[in-house]
PDB file of N, CA and C in Angstrom:
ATOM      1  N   UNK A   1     172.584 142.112 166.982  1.00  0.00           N
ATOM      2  CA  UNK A   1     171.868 143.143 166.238  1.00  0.00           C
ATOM      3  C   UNK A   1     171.247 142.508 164.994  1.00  0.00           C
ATOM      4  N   UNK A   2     169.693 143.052 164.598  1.00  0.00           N
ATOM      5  CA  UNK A   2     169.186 142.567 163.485  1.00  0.00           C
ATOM      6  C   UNK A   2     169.426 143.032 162.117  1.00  0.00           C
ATOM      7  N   UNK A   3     169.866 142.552 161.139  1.00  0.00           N
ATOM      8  CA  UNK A   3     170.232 142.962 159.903  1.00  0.00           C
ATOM      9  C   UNK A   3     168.978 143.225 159.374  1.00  0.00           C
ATOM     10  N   UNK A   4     169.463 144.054 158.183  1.00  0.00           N
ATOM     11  CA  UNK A   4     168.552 144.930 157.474  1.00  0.00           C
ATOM     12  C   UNK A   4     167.209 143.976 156.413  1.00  0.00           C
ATOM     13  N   UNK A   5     167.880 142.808 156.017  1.00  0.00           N
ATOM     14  CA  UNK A   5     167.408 141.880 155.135  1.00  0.00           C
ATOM     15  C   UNK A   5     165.907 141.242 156.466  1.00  0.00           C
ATOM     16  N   UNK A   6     166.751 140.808 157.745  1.00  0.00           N
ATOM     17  CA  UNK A   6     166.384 139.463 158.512  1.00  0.00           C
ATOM     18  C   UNK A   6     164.951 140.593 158.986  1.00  0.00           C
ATOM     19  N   UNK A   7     165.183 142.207 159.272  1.00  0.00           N
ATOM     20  CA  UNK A   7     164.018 142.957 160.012  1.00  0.00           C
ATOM     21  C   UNK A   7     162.958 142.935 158.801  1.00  0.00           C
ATOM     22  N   UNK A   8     163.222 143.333 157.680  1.00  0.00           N
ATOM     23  CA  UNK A   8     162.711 143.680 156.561  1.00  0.00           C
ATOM     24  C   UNK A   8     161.868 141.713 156.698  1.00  0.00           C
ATOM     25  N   UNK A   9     162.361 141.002 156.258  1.00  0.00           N
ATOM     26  CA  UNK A   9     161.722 139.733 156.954  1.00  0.00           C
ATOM     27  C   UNK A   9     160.376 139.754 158.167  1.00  0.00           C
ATOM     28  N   UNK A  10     161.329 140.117 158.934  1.00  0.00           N
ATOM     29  CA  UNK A  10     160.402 139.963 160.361  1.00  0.00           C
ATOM     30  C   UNK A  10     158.976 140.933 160.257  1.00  0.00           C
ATOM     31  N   UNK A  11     159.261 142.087 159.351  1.00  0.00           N
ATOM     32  CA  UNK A  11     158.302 142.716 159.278  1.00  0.00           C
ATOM     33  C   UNK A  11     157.043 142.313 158.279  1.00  0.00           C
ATOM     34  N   UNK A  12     157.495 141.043 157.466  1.00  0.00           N
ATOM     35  CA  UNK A  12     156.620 140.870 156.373  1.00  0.00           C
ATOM     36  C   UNK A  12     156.157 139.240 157.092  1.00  0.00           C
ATOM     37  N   UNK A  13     156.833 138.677 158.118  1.00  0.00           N
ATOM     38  CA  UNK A  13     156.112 137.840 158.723  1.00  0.00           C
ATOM     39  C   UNK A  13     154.915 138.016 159.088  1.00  0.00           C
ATOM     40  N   UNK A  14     155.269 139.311 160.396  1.00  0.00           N
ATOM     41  CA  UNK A  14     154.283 140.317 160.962  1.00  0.00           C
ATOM     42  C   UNK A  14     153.050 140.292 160.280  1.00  0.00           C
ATOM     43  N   UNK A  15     153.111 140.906 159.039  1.00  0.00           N
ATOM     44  CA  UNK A  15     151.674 141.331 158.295  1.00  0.00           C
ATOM     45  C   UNK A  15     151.129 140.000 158.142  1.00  0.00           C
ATOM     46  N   UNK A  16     151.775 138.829 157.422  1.00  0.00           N
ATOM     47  CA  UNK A  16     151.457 137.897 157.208  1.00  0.00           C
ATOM     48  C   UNK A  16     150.664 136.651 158.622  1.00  0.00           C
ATOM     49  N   UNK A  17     151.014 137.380 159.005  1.00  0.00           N
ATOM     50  CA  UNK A  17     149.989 136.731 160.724  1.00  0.00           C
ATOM     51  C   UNK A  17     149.396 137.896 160.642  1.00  0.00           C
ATOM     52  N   UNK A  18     149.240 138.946 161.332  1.00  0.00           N
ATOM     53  CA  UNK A  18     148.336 139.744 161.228  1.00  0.00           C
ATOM     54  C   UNK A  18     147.349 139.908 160.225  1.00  0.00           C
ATOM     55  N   UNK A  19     147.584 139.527 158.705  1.00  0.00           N
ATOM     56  CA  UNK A  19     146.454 139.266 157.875  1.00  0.00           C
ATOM     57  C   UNK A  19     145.924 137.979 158.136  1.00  0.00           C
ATOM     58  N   UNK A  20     146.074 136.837 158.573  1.00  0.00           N
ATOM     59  CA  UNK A  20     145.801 135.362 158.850  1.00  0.00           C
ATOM     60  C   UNK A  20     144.974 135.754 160.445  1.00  0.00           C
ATOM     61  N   UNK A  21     144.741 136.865 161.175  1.00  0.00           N
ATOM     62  CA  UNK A  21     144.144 137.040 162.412  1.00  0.00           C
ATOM     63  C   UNK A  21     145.067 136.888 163.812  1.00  0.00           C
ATOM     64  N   UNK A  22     146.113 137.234 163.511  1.00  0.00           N
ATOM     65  CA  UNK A  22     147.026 136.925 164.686  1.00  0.00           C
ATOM     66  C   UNK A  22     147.310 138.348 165.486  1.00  0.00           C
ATOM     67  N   UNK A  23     147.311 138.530 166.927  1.00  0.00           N
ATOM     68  CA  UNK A  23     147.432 139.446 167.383  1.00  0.00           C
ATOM     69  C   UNK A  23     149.024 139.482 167.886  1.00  0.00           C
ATOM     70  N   UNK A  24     149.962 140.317 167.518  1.00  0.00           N
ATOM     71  CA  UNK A  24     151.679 140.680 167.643  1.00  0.00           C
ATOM     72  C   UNK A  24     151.460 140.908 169.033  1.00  0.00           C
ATOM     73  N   UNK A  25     152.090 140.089 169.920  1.00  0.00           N
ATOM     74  CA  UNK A  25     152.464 140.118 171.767  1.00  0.00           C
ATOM     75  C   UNK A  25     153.832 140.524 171.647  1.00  0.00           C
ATOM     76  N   UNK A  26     154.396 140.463 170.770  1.00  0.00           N
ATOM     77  CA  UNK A  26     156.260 140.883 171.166  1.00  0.00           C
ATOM     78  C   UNK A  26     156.960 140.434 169.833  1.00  0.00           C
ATOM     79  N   UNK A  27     157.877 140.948 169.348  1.00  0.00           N
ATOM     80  CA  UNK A  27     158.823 140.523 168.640  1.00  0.00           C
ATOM     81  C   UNK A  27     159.892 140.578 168.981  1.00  0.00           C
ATOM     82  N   UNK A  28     160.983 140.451 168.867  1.00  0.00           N
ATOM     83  CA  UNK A  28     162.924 140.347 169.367  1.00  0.00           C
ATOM     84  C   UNK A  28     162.544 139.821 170.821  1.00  0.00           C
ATOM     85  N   UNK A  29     161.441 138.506 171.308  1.00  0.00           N
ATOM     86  CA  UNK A  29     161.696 138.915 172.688  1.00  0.00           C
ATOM     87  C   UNK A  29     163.207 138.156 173.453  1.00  0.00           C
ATOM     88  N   UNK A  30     163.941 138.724 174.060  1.00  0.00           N
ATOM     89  CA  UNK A  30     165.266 138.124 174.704  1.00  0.00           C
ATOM     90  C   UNK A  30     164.759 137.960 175.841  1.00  0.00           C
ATOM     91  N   UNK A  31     165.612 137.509 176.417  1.00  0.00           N
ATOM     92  CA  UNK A  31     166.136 136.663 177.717  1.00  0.00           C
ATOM     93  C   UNK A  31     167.402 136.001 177.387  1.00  0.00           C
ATOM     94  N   UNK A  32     168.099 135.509 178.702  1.00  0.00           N
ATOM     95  CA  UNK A  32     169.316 134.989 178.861  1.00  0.00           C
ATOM     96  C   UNK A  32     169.359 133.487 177.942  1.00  0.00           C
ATOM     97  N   UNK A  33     168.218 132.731 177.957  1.00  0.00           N
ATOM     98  CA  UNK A  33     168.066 132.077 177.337  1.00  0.00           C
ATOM     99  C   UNK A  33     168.732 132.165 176.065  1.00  0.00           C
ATOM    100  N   UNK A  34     167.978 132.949 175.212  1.00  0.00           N
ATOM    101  CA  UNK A  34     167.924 133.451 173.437  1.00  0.00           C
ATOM    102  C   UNK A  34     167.177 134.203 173.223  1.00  0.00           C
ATOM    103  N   UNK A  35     166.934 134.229 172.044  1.00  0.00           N
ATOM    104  CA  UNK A  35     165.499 135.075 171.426  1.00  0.00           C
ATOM    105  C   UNK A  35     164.535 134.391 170.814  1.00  0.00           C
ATOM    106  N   UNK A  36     163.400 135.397 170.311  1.00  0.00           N
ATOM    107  CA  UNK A  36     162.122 134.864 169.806  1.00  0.00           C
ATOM    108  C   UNK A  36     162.125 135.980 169.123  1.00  0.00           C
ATOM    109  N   UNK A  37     161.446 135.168 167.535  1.00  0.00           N
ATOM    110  CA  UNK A  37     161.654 136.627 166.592  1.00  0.00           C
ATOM    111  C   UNK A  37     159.959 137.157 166.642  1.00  0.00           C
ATOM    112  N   UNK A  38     159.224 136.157 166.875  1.00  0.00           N
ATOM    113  CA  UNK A  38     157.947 136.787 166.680  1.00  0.00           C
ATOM    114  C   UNK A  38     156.899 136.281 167.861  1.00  0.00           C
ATOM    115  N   UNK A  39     156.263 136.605 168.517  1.00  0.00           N
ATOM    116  CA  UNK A  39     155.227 136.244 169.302  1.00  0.00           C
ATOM    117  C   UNK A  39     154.102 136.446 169.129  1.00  0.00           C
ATOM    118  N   UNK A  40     152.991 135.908 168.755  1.00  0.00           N
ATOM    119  CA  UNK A  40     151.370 136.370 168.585  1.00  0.00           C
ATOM    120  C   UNK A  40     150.473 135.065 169.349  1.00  0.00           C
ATOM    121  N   UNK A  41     149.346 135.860 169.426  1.00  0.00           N
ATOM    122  CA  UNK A  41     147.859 135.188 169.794  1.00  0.00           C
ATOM    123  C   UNK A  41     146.884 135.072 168.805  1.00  0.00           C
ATOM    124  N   UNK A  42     146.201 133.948 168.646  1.00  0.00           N
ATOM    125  CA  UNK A  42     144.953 133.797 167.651  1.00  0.00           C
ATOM    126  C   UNK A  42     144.073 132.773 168.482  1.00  0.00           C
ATOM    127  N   UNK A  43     143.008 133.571 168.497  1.00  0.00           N
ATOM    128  CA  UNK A  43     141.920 132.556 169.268  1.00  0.00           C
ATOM    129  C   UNK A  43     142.521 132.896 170.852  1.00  0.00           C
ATOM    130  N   UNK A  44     142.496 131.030 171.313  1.00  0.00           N
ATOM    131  CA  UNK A  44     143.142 130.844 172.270  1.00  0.00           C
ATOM    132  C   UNK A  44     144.716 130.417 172.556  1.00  0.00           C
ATOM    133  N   UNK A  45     145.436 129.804 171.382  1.00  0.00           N
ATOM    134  CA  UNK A  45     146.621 129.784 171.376  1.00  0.00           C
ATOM    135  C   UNK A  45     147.752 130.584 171.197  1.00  0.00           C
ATOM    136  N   UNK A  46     148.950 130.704 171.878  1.00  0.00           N
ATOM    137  CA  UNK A  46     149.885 131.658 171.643  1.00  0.00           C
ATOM    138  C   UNK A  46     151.214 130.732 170.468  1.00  0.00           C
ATOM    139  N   UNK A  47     151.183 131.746 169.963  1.00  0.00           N
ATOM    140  CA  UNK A  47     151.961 130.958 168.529  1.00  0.00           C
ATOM    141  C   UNK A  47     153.506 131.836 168.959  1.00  0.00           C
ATOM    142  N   UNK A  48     154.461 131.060 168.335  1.00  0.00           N
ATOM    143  CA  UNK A  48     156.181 131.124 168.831  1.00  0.00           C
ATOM    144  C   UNK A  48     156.934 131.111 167.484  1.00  0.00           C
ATOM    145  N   UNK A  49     157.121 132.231 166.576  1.00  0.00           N
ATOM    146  CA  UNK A  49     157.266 131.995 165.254  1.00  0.00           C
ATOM    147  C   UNK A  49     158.617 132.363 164.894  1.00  0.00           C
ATOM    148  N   UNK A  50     159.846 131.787 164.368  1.00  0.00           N
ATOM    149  CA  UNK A  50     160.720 132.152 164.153  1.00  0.00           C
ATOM    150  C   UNK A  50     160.639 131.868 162.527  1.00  0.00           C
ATOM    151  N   UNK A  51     161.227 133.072 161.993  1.00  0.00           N
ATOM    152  CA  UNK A  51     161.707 133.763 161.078  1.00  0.00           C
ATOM    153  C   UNK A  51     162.635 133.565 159.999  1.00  0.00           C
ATOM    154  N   UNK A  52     162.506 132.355 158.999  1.00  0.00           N
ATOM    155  CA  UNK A  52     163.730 132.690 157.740  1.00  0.00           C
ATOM    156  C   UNK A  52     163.421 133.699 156.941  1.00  0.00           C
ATOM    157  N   UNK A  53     164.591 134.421 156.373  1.00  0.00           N
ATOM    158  CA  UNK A  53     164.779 135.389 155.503  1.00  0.00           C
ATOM    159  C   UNK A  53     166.121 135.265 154.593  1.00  0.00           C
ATOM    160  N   UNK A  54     165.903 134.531 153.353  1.00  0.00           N
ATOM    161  CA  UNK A  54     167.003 134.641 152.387  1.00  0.00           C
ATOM    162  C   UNK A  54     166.289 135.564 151.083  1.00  0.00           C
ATOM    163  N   UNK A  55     168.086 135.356 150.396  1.00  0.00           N
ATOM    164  CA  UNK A  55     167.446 135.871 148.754  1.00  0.00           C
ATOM    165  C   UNK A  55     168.006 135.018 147.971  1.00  0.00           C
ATOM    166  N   UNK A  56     167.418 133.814 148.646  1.00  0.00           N
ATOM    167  CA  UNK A  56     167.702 132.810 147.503  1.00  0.00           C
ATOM    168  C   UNK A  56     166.668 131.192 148.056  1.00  0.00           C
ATOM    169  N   UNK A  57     166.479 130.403 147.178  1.00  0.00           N
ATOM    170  CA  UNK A  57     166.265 129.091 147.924  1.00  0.00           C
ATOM    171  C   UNK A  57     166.875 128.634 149.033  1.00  0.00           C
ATOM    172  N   UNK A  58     165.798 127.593 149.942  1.00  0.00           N
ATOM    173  CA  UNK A  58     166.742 127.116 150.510  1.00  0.00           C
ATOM    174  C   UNK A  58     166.999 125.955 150.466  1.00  0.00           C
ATOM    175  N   UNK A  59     168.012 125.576 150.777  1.00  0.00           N
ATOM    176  CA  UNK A  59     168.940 124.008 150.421  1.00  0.00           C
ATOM    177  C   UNK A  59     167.959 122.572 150.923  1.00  0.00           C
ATOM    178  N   UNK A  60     167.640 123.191 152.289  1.00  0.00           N
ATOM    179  CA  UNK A  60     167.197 122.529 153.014  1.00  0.00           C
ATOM    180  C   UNK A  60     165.771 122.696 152.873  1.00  0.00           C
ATOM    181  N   UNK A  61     164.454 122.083 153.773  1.00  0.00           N
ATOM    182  CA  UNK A  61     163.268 122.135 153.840  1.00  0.00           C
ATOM    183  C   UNK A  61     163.398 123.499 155.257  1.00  0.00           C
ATOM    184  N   UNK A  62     162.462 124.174 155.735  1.00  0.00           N
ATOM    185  CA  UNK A  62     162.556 125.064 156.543  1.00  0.00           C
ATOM    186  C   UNK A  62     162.691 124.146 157.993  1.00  0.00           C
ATOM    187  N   UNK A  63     162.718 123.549 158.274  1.00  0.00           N
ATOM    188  CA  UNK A  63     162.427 122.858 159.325  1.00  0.00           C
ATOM    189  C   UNK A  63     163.790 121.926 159.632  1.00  0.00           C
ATOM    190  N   UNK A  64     164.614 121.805 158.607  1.00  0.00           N
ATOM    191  CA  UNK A  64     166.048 121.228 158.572  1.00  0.00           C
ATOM    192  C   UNK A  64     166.747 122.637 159.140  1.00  0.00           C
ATOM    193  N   UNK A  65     166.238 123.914 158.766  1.00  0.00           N
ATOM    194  CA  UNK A  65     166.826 125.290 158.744  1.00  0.00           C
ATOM    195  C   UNK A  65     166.974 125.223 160.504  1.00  0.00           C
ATOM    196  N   UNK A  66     166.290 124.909 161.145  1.00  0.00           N
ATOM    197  CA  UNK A  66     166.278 125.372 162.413  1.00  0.00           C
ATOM    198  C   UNK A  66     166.955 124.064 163.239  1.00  0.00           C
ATOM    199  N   UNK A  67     168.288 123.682 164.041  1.00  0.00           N
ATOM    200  CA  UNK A  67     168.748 123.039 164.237  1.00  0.00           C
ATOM    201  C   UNK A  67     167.774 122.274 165.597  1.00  0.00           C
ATOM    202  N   UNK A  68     167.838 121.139 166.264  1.00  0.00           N
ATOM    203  CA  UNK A  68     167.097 120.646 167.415  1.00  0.00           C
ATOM    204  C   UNK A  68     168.129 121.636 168.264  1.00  0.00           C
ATOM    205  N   UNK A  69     169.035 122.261 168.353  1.00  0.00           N
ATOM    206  CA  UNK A  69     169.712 122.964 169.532  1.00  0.00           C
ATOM    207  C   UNK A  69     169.269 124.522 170.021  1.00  0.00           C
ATOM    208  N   UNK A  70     168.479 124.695 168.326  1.00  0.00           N
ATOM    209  CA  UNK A  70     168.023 126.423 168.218  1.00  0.00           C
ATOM    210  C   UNK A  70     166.523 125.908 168.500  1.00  0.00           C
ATOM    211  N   UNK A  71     166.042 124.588 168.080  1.00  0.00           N
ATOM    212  CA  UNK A  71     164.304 124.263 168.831  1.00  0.00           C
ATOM    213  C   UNK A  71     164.429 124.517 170.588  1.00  0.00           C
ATOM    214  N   UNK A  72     165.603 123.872 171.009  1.00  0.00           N
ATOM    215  CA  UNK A  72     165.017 124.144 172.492  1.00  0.00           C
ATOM    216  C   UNK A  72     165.599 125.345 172.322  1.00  0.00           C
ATOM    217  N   UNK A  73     166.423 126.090 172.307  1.00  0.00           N
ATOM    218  CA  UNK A  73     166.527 127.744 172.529  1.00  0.00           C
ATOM    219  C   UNK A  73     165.079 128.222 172.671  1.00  0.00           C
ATOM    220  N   UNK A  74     164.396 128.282 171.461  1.00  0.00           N
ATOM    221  CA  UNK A  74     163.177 128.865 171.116  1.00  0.00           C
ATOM    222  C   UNK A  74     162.336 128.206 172.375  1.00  0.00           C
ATOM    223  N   UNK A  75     162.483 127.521 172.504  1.00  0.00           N
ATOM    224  CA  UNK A  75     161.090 126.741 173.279  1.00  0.00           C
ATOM    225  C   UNK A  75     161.508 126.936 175.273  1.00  0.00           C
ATOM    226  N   UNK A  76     162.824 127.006 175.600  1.00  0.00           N
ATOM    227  CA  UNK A  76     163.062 127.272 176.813  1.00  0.00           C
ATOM    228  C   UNK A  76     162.495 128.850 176.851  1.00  0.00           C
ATOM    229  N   UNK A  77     162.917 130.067 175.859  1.00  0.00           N
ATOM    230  CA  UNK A  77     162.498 131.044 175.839  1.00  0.00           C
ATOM    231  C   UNK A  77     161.405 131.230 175.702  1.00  0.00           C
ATOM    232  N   UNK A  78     160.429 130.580 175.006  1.00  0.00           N
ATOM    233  CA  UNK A  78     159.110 130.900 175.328  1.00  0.00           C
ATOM    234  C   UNK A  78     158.404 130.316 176.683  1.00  0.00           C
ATOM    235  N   UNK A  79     158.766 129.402 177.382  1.00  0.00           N
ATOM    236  CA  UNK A  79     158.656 129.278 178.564  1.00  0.00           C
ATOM    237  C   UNK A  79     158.763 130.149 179.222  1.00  0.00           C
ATOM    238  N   UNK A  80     159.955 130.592 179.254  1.00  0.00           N
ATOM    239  CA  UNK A  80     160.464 131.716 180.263  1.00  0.00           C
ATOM    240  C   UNK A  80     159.427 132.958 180.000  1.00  0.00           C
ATOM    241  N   UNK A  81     158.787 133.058 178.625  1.00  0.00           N
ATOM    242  CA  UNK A  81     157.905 134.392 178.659  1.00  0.00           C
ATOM    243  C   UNK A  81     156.757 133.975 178.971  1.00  0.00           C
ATOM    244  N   UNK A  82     156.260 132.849 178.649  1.00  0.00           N
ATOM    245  CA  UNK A  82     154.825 132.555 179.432  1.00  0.00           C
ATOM    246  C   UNK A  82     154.965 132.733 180.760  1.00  0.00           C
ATOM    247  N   UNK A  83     155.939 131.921 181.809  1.00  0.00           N
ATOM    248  CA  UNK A  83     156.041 131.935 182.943  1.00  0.00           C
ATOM    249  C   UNK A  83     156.021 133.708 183.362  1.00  0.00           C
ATOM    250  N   UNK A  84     156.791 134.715 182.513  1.00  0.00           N
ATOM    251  CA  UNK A  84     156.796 135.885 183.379  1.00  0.00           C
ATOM    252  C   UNK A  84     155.404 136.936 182.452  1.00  0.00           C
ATOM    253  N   UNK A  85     155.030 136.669 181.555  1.00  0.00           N
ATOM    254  CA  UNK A  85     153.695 137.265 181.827  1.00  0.00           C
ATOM    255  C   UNK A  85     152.164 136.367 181.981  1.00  0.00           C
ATOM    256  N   UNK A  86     152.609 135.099 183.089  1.00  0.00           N
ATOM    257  CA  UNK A  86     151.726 134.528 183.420  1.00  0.00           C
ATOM    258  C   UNK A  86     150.773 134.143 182.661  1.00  0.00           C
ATOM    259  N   UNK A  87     150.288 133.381 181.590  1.00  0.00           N
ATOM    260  CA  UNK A  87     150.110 132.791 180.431  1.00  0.00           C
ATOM    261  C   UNK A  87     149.830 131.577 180.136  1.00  0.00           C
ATOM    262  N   UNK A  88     148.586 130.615 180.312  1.00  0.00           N
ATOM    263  CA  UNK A  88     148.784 129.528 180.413  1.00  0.00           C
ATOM    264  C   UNK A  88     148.030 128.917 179.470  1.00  0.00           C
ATOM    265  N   UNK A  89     148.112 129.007 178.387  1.00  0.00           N
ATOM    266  CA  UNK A  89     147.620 128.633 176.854  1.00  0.00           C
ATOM    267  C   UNK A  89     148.757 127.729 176.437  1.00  0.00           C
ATOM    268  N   UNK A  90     147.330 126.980 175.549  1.00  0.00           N
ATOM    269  CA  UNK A  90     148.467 126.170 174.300  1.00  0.00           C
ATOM    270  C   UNK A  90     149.031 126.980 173.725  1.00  0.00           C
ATOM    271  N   UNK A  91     150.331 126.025 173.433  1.00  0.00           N
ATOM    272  CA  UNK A  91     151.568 127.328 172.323  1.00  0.00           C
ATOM    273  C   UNK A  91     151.434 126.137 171.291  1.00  0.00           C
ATOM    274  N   UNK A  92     151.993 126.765 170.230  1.00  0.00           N
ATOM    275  CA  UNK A  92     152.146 126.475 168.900  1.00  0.00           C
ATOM    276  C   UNK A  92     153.670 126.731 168.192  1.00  0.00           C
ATOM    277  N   UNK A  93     154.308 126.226 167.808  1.00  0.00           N
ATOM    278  CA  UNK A  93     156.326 126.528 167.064  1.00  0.00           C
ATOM    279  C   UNK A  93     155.846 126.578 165.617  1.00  0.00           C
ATOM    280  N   UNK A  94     156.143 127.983 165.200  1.00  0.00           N
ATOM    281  CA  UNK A  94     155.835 127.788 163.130  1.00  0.00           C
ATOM    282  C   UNK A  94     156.976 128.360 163.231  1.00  0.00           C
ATOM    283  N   UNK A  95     157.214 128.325 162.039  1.00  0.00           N
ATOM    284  CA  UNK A  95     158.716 128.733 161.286  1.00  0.00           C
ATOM    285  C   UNK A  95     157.712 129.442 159.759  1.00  0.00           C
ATOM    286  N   UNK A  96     158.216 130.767 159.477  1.00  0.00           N
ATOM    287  CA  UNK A  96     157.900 131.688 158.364  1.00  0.00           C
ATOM    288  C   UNK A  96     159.006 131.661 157.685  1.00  0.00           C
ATOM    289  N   UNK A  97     158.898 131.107 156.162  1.00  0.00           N
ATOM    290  CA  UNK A  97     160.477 131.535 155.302  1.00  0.00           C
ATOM    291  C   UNK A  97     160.319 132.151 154.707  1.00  0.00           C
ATOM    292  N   UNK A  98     161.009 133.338 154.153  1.00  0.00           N
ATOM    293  CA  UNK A  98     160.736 134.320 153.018  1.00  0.00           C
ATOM    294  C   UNK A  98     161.951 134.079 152.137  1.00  0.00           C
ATOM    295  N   UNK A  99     161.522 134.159 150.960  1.00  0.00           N
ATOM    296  CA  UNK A  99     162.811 134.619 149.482  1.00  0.00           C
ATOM    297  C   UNK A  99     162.455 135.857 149.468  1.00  0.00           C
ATOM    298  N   UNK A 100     163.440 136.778 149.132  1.00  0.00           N
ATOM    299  CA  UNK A 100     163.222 137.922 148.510  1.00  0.00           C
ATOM    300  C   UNK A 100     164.541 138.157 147.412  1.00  0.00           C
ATOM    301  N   UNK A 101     164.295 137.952 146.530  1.00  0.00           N
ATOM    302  CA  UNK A 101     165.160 138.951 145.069  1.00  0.00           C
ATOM    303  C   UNK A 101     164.647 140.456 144.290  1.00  0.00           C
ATOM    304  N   UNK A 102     164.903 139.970 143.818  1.00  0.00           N
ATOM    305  CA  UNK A 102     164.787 141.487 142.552  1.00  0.00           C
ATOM    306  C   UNK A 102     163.667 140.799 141.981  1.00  0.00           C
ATOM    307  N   UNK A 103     163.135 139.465 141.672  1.00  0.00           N
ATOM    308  CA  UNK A 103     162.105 139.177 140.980  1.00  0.00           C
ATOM    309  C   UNK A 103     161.050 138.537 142.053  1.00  0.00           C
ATOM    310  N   UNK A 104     161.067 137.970 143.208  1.00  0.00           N
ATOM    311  CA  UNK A 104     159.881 137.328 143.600  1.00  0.00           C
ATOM    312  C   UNK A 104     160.118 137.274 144.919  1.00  0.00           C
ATOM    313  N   UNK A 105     158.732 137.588 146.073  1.00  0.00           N
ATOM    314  CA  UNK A 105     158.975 137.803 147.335  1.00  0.00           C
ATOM    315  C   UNK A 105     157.628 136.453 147.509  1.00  0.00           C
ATOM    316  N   UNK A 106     158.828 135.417 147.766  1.00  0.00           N
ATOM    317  CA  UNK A 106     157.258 134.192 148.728  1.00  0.00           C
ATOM    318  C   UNK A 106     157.391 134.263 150.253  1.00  0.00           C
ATOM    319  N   UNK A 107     156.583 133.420 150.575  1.00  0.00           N
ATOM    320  CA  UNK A 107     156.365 133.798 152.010  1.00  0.00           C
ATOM    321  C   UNK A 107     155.874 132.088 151.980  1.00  0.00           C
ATOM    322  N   UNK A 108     156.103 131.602 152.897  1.00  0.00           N
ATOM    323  CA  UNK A 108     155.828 130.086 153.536  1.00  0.00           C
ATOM    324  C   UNK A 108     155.520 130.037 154.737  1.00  0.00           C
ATOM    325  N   UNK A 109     154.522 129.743 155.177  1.00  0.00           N
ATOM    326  CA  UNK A 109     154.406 129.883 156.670  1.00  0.00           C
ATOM    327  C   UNK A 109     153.799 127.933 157.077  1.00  0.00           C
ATOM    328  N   UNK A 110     154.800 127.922 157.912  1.00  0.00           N
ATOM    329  CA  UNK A 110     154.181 126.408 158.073  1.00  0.00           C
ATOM    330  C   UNK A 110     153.959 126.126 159.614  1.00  0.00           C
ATOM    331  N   UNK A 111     152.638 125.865 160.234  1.00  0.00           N
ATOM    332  CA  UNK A 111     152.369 126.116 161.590  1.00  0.00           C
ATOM    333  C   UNK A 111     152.454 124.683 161.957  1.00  0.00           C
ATOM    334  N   UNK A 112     152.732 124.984 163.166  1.00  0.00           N
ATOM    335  CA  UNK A 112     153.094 123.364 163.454  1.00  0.00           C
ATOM    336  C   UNK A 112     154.611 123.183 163.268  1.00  0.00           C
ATOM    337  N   UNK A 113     155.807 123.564 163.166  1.00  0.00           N
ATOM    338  CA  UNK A 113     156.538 123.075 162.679  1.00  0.00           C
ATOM    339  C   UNK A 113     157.402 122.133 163.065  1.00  0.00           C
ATOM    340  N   UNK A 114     157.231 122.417 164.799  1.00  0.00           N
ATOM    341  CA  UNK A 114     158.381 121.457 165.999  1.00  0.00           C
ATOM    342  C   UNK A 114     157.415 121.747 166.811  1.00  0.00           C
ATOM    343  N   UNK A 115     157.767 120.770 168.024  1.00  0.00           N
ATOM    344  CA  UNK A 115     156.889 120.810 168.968  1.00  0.00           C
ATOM    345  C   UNK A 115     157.842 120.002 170.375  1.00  0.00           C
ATOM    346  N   UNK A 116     157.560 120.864 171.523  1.00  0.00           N
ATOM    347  CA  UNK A 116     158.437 120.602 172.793  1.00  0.00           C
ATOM    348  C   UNK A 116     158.895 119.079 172.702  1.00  0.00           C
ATOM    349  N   UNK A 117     158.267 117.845 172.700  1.00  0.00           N
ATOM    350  CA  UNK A 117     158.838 116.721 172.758  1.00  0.00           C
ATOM    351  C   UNK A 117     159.279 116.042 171.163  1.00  0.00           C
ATOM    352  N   UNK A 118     159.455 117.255 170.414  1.00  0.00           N
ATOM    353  CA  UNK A 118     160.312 116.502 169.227  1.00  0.00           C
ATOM    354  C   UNK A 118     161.434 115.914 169.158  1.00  0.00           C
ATOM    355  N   UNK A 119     162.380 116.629 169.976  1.00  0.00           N
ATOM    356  CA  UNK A 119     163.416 116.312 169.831  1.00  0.00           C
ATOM    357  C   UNK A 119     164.017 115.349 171.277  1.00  0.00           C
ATOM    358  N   UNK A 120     164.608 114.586 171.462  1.00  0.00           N
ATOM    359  CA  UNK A 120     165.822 113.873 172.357  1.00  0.00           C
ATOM    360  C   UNK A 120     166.762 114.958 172.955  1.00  0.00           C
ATOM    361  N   UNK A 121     166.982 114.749 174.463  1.00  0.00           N
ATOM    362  CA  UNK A 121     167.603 115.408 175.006  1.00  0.00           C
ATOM    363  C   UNK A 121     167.247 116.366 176.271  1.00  0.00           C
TER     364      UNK A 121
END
C-alpha cells in the first residue's frame, strides 16, 4: 500500500512530466514482477519513472537511492508492460526526487538515470 507522503509525491511527479509534455500511460503499474510508480509517453519514447519522496535530503545522490536489484525490478516490469500492451518504442529509466518540509518543496527530475545494460548480472 502507498503512503500518504510517497502518493502526495507521485502526484507532483505526475504534473511535473505532464508540464515538461509527457502523456501519463499508468501509474502503480504491478505485475508479479514489482511495480512501476509512473509510466508516460513524450514524442516517441516511453519513459519508466520511479519516484523519491522524502522530507529531508538525501544522503545519497538519487541514483545511489535506487539499488542495481530495484533497477532490474523496474526494468523486467516494464518489459513485461511493453510486451502486454504491445509497444515497441525506445524506453527511457528517470528517477524524480522530491523534498518536501514545512519550508521548501524541490523536485529533481533526472532522465536518463539507469539504463538496461548498466548493471552486471
Amino acid at each position: 500500500m502507498i503512503g500518504e507522503l510517497a502518493k502526495w509525491g507521485e502526484d507532483r511527479a505526475c504534473q511535473e512530466l505532464i508540464n515538461k509534455g509527457h502523456s501519463i500511460l499508468s501509474r502503480n503499474f504491478r505485475n508479479r514482477a514489482g511495480e512501476i510508480d509512473i509510466i508516460s509517453k513524450i514524442h516517441e519514447l516511453i519513459v519508466i519513472t520511479e519516484v523519491k519522496t522524502r522530507t529531508s535530503r538525501f544522503l545519497s545522490s538519487p541514483t545511489k537511492t535506487i539499488s542495481l536489484r530495484k533497477q532490474r525490478t523496474i526494468i523486467n516490469v516494464a518489459n513485461n508492460y511493453l510486451r502486454e500492451k504491445n509497444i515497441d518504442l525506445e524506453v527511457r529509466f528517470d528517477i524524480v526526487t522530491i523534498i518536501k518540509n514545512s519550508v521548501v518543496c524541490e523536485i529533481e527530475h533526472l532522465e536518463g538515470a539507469f539504463y538496461p545494460n548498466s548493471y552486471s548480472g
